[in-house]
C-alpha atoms as a PDB file:
ATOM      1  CA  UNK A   1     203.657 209.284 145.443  1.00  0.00           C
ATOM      2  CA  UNK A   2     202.302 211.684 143.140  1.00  0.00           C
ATOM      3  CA  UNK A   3     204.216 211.364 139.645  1.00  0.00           C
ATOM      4  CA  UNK A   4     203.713 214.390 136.736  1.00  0.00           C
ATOM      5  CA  UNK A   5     204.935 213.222 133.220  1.00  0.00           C
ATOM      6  CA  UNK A   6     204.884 215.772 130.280  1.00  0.00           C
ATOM      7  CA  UNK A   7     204.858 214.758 126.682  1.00  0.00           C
ATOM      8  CA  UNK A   8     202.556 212.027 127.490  1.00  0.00           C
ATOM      9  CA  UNK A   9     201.505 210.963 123.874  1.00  0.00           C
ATOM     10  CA  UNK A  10     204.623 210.617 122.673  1.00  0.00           C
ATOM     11  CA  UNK A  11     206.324 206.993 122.843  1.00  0.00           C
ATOM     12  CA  UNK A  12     207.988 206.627 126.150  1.00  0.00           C
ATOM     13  CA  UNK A  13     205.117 208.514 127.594  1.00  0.00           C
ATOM     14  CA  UNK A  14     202.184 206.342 126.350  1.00  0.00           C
ATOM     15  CA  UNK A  15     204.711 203.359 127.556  1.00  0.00           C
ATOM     16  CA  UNK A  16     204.829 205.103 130.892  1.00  0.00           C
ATOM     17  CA  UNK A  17     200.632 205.311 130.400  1.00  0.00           C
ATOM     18  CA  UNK A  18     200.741 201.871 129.652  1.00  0.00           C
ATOM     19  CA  UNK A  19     202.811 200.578 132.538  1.00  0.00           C
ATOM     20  CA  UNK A  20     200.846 202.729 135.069  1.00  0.00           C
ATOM     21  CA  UNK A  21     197.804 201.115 134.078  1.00  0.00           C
ATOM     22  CA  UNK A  22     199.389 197.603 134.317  1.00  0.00           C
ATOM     23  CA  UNK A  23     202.468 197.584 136.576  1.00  0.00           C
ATOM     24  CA  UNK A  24     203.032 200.510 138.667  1.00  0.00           C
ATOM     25  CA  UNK A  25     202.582 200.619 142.437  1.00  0.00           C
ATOM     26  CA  UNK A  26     199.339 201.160 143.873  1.00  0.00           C
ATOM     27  CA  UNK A  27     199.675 203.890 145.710  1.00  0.00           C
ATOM     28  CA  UNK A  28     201.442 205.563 142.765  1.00  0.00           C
ATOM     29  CA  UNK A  29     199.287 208.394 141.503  1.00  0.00           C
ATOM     30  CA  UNK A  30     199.827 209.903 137.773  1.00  0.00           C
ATOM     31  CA  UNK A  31     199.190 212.844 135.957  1.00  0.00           C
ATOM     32  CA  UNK A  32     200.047 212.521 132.542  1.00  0.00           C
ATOM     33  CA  UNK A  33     199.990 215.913 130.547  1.00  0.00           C
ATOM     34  CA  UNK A  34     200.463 217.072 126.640  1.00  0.00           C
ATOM     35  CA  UNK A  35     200.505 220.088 125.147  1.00  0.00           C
ATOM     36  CA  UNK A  36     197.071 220.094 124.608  1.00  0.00           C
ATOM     37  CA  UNK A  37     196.637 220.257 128.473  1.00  0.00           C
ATOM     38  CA  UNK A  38     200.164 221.691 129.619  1.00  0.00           C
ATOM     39  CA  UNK A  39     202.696 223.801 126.846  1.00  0.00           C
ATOM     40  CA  UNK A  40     206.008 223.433 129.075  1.00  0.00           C
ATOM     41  CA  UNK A  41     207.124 226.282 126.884  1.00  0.00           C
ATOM     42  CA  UNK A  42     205.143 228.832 128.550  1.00  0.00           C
ATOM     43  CA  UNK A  43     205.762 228.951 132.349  1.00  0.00           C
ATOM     44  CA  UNK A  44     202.619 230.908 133.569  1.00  0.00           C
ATOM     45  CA  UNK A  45     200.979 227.067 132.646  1.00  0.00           C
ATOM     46  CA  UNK A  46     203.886 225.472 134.103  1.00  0.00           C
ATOM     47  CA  UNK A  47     203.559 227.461 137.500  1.00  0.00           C
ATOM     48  CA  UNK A  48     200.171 227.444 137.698  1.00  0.00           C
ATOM     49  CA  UNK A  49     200.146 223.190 137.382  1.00  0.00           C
ATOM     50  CA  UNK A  50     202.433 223.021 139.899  1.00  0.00           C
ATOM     51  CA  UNK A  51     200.508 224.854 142.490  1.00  0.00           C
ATOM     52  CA  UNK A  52     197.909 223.359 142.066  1.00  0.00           C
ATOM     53  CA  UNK A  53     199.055 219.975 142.444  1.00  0.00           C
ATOM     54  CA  UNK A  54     201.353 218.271 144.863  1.00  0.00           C
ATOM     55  CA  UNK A  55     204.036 216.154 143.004  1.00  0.00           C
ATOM     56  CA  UNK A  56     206.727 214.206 144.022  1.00  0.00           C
ATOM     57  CA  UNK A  57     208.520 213.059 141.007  1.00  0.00           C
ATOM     58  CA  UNK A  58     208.363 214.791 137.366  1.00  0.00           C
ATOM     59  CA  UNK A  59     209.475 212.470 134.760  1.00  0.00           C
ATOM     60  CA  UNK A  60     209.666 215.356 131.211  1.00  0.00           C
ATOM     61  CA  UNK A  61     209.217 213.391 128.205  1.00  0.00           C
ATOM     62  CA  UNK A  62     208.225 215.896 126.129  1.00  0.00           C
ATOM     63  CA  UNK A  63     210.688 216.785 122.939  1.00  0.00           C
ATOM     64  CA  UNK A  64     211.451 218.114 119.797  1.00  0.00           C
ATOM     65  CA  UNK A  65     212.637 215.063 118.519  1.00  0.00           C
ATOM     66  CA  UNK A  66     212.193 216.017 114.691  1.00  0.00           C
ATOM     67  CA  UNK A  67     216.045 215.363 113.774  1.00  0.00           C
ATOM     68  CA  UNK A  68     216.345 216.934 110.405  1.00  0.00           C
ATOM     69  CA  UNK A  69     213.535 219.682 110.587  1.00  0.00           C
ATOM     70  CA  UNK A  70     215.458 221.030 113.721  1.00  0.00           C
ATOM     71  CA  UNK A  71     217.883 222.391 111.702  1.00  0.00           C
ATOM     72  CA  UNK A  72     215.701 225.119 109.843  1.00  0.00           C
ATOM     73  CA  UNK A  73     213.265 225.001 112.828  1.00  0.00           C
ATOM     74  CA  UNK A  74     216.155 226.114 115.633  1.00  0.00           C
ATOM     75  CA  UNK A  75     213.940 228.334 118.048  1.00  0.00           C
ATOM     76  CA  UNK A  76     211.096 225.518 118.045  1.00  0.00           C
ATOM     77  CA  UNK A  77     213.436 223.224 118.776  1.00  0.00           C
ATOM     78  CA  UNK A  78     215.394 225.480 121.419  1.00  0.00           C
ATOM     79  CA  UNK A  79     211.838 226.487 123.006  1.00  0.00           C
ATOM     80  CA  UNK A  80     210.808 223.293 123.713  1.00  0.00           C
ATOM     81  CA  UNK A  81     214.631 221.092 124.277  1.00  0.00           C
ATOM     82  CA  UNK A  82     215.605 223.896 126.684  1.00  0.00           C
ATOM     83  CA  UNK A  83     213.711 226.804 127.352  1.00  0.00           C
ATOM     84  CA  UNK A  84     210.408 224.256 128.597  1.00  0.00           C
ATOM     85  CA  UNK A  85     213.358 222.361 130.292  1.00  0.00           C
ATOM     86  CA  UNK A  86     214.167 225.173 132.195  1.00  0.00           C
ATOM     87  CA  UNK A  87     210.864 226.133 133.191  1.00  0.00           C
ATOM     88  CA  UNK A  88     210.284 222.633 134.654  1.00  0.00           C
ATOM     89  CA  UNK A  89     213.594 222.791 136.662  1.00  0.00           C
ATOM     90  CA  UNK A  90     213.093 225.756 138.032  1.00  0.00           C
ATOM     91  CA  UNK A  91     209.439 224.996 139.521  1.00  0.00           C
ATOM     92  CA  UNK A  92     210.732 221.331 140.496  1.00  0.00           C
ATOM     93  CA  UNK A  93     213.069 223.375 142.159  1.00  0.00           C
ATOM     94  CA  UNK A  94     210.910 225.564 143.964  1.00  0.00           C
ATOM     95  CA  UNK A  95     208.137 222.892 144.826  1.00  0.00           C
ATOM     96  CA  UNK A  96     210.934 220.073 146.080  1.00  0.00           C
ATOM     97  CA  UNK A  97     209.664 217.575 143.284  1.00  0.00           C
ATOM     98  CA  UNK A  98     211.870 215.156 141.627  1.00  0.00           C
ATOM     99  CA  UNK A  99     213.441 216.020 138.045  1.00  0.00           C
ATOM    100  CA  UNK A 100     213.825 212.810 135.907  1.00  0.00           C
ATOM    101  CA  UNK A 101     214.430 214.205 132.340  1.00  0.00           C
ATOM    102  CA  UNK A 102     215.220 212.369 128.825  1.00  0.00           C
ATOM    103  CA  UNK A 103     218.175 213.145 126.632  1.00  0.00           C
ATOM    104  CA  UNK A 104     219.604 211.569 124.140  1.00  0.00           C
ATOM    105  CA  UNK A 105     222.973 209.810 122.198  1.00  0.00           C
ATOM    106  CA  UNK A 106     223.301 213.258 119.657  1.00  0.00           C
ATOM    107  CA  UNK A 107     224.804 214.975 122.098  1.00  0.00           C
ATOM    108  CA  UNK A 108     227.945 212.862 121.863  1.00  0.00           C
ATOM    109  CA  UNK A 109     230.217 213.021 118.310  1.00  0.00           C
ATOM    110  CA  UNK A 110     233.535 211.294 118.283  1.00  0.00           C
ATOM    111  CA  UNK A 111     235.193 209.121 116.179  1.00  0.00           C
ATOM    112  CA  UNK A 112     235.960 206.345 118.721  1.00  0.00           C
ATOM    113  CA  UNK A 113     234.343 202.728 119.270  1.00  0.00           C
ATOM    114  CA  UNK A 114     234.163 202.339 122.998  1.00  0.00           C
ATOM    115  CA  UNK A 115     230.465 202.483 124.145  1.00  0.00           C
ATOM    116  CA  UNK A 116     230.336 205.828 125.562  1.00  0.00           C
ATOM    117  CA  UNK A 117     230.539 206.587 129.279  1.00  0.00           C
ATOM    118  CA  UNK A 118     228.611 209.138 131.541  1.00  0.00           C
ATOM    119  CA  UNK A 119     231.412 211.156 131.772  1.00  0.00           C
ATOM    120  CA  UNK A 120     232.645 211.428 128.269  1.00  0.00           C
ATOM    121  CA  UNK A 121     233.002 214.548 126.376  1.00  0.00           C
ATOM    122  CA  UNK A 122     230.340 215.869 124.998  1.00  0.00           C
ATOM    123  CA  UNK A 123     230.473 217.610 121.170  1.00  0.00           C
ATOM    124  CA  UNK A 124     226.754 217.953 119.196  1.00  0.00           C
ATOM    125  CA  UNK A 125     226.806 218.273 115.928  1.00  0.00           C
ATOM    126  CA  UNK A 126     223.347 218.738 115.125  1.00  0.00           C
ATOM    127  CA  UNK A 127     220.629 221.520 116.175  1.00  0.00           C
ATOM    128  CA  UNK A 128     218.911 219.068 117.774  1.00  0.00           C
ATOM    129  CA  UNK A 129     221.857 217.449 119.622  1.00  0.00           C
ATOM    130  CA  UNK A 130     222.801 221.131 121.511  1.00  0.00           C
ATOM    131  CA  UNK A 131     219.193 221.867 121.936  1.00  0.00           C
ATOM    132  CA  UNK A 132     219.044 218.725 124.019  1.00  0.00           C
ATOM    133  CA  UNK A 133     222.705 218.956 125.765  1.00  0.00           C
ATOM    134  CA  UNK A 134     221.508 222.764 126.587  1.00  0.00           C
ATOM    135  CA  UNK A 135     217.925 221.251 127.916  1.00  0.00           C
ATOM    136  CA  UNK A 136     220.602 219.198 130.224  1.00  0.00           C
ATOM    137  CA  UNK A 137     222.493 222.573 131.300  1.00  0.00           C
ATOM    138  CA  UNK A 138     219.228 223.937 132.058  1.00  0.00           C
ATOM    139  CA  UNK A 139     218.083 220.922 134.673  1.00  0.00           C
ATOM    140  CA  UNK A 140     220.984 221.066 136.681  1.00  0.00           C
ATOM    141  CA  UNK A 141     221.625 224.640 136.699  1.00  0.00           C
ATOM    142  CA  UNK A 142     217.760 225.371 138.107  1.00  0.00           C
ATOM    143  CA  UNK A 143     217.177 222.478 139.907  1.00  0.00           C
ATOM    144  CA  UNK A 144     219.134 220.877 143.124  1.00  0.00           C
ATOM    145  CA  UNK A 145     217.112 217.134 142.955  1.00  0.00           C
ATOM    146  CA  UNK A 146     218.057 215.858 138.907  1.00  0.00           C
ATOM    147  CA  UNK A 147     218.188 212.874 137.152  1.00  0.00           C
ATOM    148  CA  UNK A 148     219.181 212.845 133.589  1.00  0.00           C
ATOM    149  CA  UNK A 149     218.879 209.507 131.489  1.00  0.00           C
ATOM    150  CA  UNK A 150     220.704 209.710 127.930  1.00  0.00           C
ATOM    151  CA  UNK A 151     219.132 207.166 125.686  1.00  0.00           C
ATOM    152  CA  UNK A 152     219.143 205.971 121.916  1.00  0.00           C
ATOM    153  CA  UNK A 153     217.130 205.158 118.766  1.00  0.00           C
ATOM    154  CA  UNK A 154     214.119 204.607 120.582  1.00  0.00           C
ATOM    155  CA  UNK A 155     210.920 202.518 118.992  1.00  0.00           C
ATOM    156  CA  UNK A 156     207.436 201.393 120.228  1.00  0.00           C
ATOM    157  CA  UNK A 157     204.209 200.350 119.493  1.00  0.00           C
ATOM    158  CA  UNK A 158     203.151 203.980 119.822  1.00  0.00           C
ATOM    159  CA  UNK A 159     203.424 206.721 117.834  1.00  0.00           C
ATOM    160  CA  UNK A 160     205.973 207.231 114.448  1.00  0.00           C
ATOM    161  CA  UNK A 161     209.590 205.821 114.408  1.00  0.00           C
ATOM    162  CA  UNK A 162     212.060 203.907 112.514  1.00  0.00           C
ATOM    163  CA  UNK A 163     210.617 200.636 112.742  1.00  0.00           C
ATOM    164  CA  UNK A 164     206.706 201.410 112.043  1.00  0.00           C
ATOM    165  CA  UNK A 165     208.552 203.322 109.173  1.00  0.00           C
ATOM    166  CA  UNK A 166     210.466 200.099 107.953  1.00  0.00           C
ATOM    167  CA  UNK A 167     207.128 197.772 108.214  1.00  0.00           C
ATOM    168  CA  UNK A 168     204.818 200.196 106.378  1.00  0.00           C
ATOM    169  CA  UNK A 169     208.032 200.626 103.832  1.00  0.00           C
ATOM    170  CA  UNK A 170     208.099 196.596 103.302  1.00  0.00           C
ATOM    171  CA  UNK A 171     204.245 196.794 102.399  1.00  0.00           C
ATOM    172  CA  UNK A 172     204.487 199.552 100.188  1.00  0.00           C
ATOM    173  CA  UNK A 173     207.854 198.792  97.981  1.00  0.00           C
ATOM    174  CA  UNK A 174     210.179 196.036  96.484  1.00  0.00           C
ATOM    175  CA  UNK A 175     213.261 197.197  97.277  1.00  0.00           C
ATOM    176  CA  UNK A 176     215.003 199.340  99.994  1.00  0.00           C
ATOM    177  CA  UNK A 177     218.224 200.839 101.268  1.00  0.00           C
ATOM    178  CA  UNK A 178     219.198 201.527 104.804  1.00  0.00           C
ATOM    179  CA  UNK A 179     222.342 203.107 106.244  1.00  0.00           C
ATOM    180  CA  UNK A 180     224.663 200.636 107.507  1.00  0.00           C
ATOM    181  CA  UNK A 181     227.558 202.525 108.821  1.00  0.00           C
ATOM    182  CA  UNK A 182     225.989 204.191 111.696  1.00  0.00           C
ATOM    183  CA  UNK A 183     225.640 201.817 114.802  1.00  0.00           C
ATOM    184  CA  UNK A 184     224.595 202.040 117.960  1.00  0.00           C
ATOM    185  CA  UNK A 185     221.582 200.433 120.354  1.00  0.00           C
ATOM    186  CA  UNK A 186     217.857 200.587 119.719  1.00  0.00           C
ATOM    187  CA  UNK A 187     215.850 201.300 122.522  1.00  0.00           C
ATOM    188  CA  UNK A 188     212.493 199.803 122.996  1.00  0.00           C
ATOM    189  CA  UNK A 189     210.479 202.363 124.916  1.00  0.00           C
ATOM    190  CA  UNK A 190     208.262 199.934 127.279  1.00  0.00           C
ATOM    191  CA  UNK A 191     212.167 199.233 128.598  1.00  0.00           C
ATOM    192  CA  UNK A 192     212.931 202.566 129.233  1.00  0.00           C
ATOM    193  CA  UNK A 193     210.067 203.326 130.947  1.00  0.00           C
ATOM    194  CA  UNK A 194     210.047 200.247 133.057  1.00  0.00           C
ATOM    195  CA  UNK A 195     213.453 201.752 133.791  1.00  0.00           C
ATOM    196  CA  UNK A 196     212.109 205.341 134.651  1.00  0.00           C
ATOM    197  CA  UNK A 197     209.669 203.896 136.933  1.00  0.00           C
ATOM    198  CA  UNK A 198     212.549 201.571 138.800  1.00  0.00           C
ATOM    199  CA  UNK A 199     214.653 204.793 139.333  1.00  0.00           C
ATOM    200  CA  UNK A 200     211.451 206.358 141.110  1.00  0.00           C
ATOM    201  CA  UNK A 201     210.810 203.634 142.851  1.00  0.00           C
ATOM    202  CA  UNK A 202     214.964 203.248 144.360  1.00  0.00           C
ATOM    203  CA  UNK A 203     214.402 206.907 145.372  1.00  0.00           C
ATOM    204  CA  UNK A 204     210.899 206.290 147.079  1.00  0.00           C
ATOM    205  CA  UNK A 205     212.932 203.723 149.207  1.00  0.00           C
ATOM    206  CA  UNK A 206     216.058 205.425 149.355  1.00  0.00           C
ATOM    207  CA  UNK A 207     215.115 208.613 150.817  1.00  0.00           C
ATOM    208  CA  UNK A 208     218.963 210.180 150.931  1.00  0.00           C
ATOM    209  CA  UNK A 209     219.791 209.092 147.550  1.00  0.00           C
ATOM    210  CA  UNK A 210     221.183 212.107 145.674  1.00  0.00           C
ATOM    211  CA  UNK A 211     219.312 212.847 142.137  1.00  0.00           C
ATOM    212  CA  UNK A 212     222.087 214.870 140.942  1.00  0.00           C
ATOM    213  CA  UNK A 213     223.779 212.950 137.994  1.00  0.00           C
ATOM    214  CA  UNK A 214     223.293 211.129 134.496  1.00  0.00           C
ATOM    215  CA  UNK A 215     222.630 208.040 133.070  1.00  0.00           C
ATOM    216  CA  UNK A 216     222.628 205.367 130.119  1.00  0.00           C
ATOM    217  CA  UNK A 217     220.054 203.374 129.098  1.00  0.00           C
ATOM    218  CA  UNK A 218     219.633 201.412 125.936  1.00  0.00           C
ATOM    219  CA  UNK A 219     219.269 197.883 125.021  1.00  0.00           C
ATOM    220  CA  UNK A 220     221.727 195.473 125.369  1.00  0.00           C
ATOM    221  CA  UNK A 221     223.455 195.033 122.099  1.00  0.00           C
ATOM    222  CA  UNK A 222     224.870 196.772 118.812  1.00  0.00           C
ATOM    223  CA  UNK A 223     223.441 196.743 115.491  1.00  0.00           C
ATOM    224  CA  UNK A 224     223.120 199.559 112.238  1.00  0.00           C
ATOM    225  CA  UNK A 225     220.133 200.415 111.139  1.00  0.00           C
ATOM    226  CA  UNK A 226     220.305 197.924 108.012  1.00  0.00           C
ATOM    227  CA  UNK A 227     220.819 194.969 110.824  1.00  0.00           C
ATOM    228  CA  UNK A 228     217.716 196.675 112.884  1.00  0.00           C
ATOM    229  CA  UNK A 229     215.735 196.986 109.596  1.00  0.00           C
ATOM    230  CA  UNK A 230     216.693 193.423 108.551  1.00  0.00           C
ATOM    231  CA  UNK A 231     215.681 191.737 111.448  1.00  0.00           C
ATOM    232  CA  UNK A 232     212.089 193.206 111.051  1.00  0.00           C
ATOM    233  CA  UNK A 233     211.630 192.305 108.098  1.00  0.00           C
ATOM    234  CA  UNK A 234     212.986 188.556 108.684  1.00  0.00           C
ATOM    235  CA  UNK A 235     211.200 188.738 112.155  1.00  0.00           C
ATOM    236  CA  UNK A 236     208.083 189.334 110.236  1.00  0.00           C
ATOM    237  CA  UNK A 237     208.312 187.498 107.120  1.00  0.00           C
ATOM    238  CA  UNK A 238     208.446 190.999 104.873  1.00  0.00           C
ATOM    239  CA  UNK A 239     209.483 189.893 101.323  1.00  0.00           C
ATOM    240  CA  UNK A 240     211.754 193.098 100.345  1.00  0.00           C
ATOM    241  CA  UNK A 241     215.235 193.552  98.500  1.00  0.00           C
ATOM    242  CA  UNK A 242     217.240 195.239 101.298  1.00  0.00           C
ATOM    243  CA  UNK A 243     220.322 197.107 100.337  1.00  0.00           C
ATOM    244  CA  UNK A 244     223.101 198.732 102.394  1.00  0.00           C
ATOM    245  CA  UNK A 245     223.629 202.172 102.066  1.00  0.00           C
ATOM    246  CA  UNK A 246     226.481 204.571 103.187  1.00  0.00           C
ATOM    247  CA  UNK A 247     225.904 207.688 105.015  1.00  0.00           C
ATOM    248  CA  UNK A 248     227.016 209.529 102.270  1.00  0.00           C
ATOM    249  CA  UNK A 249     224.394 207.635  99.963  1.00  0.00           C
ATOM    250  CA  UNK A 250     221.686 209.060 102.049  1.00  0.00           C
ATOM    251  CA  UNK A 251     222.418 212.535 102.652  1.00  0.00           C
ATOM    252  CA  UNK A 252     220.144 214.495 105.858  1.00  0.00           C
ATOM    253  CA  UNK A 253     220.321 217.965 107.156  1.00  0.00           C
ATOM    254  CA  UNK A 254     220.909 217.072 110.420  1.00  0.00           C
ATOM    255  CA  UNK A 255     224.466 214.910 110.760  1.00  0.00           C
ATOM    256  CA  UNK A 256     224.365 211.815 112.418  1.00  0.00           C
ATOM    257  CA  UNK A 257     226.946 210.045 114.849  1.00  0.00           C
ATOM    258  CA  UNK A 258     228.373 207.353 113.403  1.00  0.00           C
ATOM    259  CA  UNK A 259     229.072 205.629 116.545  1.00  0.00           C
ATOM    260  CA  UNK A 260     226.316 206.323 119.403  1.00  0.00           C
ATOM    261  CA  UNK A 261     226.921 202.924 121.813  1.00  0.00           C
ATOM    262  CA  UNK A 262     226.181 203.993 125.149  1.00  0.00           C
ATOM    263  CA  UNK A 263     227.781 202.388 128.468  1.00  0.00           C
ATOM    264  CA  UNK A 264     224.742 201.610 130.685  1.00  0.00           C
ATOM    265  CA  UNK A 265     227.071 199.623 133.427  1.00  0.00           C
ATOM    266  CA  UNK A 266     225.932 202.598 135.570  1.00  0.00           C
ATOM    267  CA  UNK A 267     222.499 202.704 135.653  1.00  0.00           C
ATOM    268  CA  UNK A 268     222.672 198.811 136.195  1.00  0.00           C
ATOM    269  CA  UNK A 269     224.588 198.543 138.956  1.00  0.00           C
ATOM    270  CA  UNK A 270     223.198 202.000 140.683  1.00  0.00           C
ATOM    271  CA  UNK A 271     218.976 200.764 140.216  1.00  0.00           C
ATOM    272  CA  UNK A 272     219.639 197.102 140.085  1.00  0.00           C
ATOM    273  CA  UNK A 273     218.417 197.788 136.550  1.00  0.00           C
ATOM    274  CA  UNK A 274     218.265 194.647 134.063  1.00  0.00           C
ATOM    275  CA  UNK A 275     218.474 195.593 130.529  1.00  0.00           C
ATOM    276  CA  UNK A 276     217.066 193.285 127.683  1.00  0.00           C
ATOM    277  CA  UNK A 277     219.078 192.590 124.361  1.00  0.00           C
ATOM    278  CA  UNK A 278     217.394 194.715 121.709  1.00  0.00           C
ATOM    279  CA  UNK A 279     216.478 191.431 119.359  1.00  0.00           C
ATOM    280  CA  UNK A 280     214.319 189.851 122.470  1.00  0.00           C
ATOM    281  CA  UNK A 281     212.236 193.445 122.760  1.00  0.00           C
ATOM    282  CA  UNK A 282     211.996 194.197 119.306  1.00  0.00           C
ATOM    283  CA  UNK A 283     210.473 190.817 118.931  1.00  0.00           C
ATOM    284  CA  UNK A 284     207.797 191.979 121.724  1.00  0.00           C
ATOM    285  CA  UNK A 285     207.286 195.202 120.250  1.00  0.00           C
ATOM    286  CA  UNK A 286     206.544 193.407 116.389  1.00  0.00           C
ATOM    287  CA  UNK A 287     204.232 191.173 118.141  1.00  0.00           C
ATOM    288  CA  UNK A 288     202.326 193.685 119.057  1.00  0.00           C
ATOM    289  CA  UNK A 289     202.692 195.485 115.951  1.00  0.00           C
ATOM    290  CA  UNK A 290     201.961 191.932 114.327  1.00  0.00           C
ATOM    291  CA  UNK A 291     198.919 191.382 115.952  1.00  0.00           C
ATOM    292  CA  UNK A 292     200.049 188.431 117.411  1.00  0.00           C
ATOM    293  CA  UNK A 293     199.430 189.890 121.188  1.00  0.00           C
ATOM    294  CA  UNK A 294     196.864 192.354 122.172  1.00  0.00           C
ATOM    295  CA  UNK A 295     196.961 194.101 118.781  1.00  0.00           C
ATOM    296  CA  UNK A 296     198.629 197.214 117.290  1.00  0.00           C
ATOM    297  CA  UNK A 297     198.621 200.815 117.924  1.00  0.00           C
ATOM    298  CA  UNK A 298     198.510 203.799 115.649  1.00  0.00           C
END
């Protein structure tokens, strides 16, 4: 089993480093790329990396993930959330390998409360939500073997997100607001790749399994970001005023759902999938962050 995963310094791709060090099967052979060794962008790259190699299963983790920036950056964000999409499709296509690509909650935008389904409408209303519902289009329209996961508010150890942001925050000030009327599920990305690796794995032993379809995964759980950034800082004894903010208080360029609870009853009962509650993984990931095991990670 020979497994190619793009955007492989980002979080869920040092996670999937990490777990292929660690946990992954033996016989389970990696190649984990960048864009310093693979721009998915330009397909003469792409094509020539995939005859070259012999791969079974690509797993794209590779993004413009930049919410707000997107929307004054729209062809870097198109050229990489569905233009390098489609260039991975269409050579998965044409080489037989397994498409296992990561999308996200923005592409959903309703006013409802029910934790959304698979199969619910989709309505973006960000750049960076249609750039990644179009990176969708793109998979399934250029390759026959596809697998999309939909996930949400992801954190890790690695790399830059909301809660690295909200520890170096407690150091550096006395007082803080977060938004507290957008909820949904964080998403620790050692989970999600654990879960990545469990879908390849159900495939490896169920040969005429159709990848043809999309997914959920989050943690178990609901919270705002005030609750997420509250719990870190009680979680690791930050001493910091902590206010609640509206949306409206904190104005982006990008908008955000208000509601982004995704349904993951799906993947769990299609992988055999078991899905932590978000306050038992955060506390792994601030332990690590914490130094209180194996360290931290820039």
């Amino acid at each position: 089993m020979h497994i190619l995963v793009t955007g492989s310094k980002g979080q869920l791709g040092s996670e999937l480093q990490y777990l292929a060090n660690s946990k992954a099967d033996s016989h389970w052979h990696f190649t984990f790329v960048d864009l310093d060794l693979l721009d998915i962008t330009q397909m003469s790259q792409v094509s020539e990396m995939f005859a070259k190699n012999k791969f079974d299963v690509c797993i794209n983790c590779a993004a413009y993930t930049a919410v707000d920036k997107a929307e004054s950056d729209v062809e870097k964000a198109i050229q990489v959330n569905v233009y390098a999409v489609e260039n991975l499709a269409i050579k998965c296509n044409e080489y037989k390998v397994k498409f296992l690509h990561i999308s996200t909650d923005y592409v959903y935008h309703s006013l409802h409360n029910l934790p959304y389904k698979e199969s619910d409408d989709t309505d973006p209303k960000s750049v960076y939500g249609l750039s990644k519902l179009r990176g969708e289009q793109k998979a399934f329209a250029y390759c026959q073997q596809v697998i999309v996961v939909r996930t949400s508010w992801v954190y890790s150890s690695f790399g830059h997100n909301f809660v690295k942001t909200m520890l170096r925050l407690a150091d550096e000030k006395s007082s803080l607001g977060v938004v507290f009327d957008q909820i949904g599920s964080p998403t620790y990305a050692r989970d999600l790749a654990a879960a990545l690796l469990q879908i390849v794995k159900f495939g490896e032993a169920n040969p005429d399994f159709q990848w043809n379809d999309v997914y959920h995964y989050s943690n178990e759980g609901v919270c705002s970001w005030y609750d997420l950034a509250a719990y870190c800082f009680d979680y690791t004894n930050k001493t910091i005023q902590l206010s609640p903010l509206e949306t409206s208080e904190y104005p982006t360029a990008a908008e955000r759902p208000a509601y982004s609870v995704l349904n993951k009853n799906k993947i769990k009962k299609t992988f055999g999938i078991h899905i932590p509650h978000w306050t038992e993984s955060l506390k792994a990931c601030l332990d690590l962050l914490i130094h209180k095991d194996g360290g931290s990670h820039s």
